[in-house]
Structure formats: C-alpha cells, structure tokens
C-alpha atoms as a PDB file:
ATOM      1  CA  UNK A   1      49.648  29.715 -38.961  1.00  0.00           C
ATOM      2  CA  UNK A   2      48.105  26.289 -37.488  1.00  0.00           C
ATOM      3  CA  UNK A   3      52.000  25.141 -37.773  1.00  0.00           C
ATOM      4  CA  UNK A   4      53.302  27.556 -35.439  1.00  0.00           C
ATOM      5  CA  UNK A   5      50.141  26.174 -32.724  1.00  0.00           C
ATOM      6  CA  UNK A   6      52.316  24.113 -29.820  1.00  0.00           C
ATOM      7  CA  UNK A   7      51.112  20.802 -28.759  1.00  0.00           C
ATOM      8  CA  UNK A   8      49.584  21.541 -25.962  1.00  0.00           C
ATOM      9  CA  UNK A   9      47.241  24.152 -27.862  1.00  0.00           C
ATOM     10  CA  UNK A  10      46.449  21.194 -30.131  1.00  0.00           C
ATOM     11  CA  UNK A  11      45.680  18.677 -27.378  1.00  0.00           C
ATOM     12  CA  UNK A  12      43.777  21.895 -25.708  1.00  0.00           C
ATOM     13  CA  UNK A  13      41.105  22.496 -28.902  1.00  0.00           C
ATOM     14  CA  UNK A  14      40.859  18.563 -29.988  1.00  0.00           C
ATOM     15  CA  UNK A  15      39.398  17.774 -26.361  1.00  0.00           C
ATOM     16  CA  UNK A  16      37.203  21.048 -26.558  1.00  0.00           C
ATOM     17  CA  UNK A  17      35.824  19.568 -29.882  1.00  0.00           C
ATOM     18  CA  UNK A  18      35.295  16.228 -27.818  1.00  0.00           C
ATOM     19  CA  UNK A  19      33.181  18.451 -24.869  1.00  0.00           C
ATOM     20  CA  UNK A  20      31.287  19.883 -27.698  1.00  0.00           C
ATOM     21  CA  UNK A  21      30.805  16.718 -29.571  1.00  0.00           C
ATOM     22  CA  UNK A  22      29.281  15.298 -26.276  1.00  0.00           C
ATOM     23  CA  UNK A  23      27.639  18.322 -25.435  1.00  0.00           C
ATOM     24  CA  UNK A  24      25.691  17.975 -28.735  1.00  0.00           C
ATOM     25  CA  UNK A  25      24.859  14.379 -28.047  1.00  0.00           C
ATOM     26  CA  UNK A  26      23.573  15.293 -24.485  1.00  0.00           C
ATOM     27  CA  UNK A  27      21.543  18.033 -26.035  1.00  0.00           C
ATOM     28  CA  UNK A  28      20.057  16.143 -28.955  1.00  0.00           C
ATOM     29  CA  UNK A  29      18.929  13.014 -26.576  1.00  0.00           C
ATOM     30  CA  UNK A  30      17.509  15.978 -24.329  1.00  0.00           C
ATOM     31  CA  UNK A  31      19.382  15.116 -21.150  1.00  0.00           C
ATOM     32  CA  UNK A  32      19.918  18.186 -19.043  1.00  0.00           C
ATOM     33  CA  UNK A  33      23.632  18.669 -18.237  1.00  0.00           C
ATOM     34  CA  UNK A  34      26.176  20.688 -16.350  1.00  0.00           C
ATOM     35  CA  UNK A  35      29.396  21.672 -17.837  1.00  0.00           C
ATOM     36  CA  UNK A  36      32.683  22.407 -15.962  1.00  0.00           C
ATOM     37  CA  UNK A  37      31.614  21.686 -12.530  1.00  0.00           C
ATOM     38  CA  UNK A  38      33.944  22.577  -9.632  1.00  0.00           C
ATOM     39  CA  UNK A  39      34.520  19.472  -7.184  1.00  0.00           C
ATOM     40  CA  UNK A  40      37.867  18.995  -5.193  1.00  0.00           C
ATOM     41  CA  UNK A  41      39.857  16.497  -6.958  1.00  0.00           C
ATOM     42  CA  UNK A  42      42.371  13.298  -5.471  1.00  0.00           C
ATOM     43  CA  UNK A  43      45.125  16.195  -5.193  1.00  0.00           C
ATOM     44  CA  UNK A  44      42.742  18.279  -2.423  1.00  0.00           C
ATOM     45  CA  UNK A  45      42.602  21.077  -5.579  1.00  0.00           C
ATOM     46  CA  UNK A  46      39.387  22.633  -4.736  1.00  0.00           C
ATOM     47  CA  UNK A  47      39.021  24.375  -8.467  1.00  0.00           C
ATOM     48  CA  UNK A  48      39.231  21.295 -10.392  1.00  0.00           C
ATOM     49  CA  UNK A  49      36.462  20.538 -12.941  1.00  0.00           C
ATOM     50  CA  UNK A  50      34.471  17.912 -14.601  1.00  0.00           C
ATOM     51  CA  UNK A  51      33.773  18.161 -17.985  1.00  0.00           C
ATOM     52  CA  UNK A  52      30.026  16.951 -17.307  1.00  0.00           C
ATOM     53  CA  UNK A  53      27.224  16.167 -14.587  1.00  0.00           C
ATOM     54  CA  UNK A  54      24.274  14.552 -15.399  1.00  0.00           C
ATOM     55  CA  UNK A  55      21.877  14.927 -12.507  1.00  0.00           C
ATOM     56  CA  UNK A  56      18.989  12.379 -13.742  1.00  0.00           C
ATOM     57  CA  UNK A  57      21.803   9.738 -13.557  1.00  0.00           C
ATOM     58  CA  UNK A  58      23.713  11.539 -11.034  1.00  0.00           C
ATOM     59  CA  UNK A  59      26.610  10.647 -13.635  1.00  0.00           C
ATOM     60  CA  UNK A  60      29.897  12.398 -13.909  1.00  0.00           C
ATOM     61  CA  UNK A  61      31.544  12.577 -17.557  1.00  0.00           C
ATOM     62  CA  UNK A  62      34.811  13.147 -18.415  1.00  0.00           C
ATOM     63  CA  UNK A  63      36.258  13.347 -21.574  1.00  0.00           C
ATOM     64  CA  UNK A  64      39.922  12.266 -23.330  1.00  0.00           C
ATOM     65  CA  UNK A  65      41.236  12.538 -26.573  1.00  0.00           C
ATOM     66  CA  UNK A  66      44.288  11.395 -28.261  1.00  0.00           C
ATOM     67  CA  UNK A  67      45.123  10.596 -31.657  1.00  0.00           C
ATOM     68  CA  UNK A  68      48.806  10.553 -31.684  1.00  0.00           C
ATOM     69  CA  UNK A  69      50.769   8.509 -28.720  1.00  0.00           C
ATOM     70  CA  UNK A  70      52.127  10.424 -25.791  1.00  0.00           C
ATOM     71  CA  UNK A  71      51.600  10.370 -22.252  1.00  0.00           C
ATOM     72  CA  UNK A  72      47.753  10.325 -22.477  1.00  0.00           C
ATOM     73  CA  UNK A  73      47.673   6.639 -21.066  1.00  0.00           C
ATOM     74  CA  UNK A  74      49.119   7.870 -17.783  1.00  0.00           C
ATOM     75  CA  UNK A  75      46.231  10.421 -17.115  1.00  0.00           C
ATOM     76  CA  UNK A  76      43.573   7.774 -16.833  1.00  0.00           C
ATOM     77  CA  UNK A  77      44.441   6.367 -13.463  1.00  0.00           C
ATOM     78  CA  UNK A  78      44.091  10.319 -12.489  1.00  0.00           C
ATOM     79  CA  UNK A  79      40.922  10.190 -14.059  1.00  0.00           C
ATOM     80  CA  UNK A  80      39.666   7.494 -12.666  1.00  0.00           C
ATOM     81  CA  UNK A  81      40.462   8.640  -8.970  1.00  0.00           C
ATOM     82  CA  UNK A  82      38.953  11.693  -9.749  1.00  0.00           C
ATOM     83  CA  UNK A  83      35.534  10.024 -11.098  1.00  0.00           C
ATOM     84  CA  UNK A  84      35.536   8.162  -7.223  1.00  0.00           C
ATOM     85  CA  UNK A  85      35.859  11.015  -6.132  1.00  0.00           C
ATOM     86  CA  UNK A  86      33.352  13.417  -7.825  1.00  0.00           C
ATOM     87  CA  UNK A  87      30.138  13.822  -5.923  1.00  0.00           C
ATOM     88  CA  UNK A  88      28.317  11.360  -8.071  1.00  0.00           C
ATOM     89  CA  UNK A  89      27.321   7.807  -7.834  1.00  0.00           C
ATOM     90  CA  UNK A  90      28.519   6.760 -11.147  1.00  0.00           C
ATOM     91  CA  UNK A  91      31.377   7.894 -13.677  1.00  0.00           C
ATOM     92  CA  UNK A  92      31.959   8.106 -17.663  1.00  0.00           C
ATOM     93  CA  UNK A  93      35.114   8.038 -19.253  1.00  0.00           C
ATOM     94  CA  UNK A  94      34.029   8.890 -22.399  1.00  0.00           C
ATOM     95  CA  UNK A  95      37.761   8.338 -24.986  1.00  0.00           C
ATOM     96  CA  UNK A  96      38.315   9.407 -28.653  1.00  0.00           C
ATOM     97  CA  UNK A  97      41.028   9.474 -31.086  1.00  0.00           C
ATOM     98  CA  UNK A  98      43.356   6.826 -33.141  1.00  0.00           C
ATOM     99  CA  UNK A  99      45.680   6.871 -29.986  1.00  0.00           C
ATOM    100  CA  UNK A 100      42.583   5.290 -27.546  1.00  0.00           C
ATOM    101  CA  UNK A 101      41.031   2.993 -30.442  1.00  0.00           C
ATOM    102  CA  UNK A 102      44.331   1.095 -30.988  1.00  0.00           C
ATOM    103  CA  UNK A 103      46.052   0.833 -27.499  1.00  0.00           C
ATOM    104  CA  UNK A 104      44.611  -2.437 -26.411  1.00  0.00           C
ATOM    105  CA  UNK A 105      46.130  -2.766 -22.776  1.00  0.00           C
ATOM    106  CA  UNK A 106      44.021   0.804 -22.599  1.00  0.00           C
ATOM    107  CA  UNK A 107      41.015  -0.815 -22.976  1.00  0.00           C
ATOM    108  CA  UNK A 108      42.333  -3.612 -20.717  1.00  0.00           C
ATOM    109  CA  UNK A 109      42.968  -1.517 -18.101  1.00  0.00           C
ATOM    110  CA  UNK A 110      39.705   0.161 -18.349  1.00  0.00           C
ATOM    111  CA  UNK A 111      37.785  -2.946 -18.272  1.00  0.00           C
ATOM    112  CA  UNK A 112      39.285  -4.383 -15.193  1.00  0.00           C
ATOM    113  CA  UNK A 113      38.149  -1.112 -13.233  1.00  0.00           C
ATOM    114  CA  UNK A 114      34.757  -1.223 -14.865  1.00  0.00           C
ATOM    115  CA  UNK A 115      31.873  -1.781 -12.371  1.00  0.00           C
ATOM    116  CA  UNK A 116      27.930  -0.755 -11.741  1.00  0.00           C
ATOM    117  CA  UNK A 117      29.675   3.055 -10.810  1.00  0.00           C
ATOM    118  CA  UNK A 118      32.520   3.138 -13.280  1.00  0.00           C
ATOM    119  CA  UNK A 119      31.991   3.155 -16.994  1.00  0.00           C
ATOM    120  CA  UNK A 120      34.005   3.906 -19.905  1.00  0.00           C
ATOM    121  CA  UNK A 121      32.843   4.065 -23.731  1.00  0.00           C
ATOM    122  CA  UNK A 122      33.899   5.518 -26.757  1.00  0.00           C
ATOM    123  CA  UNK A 123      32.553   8.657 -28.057  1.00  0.00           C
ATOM    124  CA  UNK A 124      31.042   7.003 -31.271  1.00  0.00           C
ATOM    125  CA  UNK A 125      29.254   4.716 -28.636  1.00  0.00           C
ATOM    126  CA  UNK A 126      28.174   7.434 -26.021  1.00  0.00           C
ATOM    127  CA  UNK A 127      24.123   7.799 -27.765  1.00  0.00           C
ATOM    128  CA  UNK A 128      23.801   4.437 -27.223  1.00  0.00           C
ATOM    129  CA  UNK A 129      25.265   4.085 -23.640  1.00  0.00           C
ATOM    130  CA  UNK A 130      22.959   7.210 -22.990  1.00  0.00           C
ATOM    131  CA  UNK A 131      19.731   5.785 -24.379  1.00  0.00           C
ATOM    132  CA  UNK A 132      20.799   2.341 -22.345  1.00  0.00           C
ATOM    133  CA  UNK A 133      21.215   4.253 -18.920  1.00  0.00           C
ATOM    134  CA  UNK A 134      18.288   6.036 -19.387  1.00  0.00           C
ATOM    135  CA  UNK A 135      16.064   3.330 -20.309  1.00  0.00           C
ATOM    136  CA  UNK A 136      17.633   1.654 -17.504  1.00  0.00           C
ATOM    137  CA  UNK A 137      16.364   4.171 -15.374  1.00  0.00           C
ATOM    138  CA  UNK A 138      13.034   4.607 -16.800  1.00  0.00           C
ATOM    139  CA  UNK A 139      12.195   0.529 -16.365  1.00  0.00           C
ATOM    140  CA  UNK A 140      14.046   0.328 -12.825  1.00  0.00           C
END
C-alpha cells in the first residue's frame, strides 16, 4: 500500500517525523515550545506557520527534510525570508536527510547568510546547539 503513497504524501510524513524528532529533543532538554504558530509570512499569507517558537530564546525553528534530490534547495531562500520575518529575534533552520548532508553549495549558501539572528544546524546537531544557546543565555 506504501507504493501507491504520492510524493508529496512522502515528503508530507518524513518532515512530520522531523517536527516530532525535534519536538522530542525540545522536550527531553525541557525547553518549553510552541508548535505551528500562525505569523504572516514574506507572501502577506496571514495563516502561515512555523514549525517552532521558543520563547526563552525568542527563537523561531523551522524544519526541512530531504533525502532524495528535488526542488528542496529552492525552498530555503523562502525559508529564510520567512525566519526575518517571524516575530522573533533569532531563527533555526534545523535540515535532515541524505539530500541536505551531501549538497555542499547548500551548506554554502547557508553559511554565507548565517549571523548572531540566523542559524542553521543539522538535526543530529540540534541538542547540542540547544544546550549552547541556552548556556549562552544562562552566563550572558
């Protein structure tokens, strides 16, 4: 039956398993969280959502996924625009999949924009940027 499941519907459940995966993470470092929250997005779409706010940090998280090559690359500018322009002083990309591990220029691309509001990790990384920002906080 999984055969007859379209693409999309693939994409769809892999980057729920990501939410959940970071969810958990969130949950086990005991950092409170919001899920889905509604901001107005760099297209004026006033129903658009973020996959995660973190008020202690007043961080913004959202999440990608890709283990096969398609037009995933193309979404991050989109992403990235819509960080800016969530209600937060920082934002997380947080990536995972084959697809983001091995596409070098990604992580190019991601490093260039990188600054004190605008982070990016991988989801096997995401504890430790956590426990960094945190203790960041806590020292600061």
């Amino acid at each position: 039956m999984n055969d007859q499941i379209s693409q999309g519907a693939k994409a769809n459940l892999s980057g729920q398993t990501l939410e959940k995966d970071t969810a958990s993470i969130l949950s086990a470092l005991g950092i409170d969280f919001e899920t889905q929250v509604i901001f107005e997005d760099c297209y004026n779409n006033s129903r658009s959502k973020m996959d995660f706010y973190i008020p202690k940090l007043d961080c913004a998280i959202e999440c990608k996924r890709q283990n096969v090559s398609g037009t995933a690359d193309q979404k991050l500018p989109f992403v990235v625009e819509n960080l800016k322009k969530f209600p937060s002083v920082r934002g997380l990309i947080v990536l995972d999949g084959s697809h983001y591990q091995n596409r070098k220029g990604i992580h190019d691309y991601l490093n260039s924009i990188k600054s004190s509001t605008l982070d990016w990790c991988f989801a096997h990384h995401l504890g430790e940027w956590l426990i960094e920002q945190t203790n960041i906080r806590k020292t600061s």
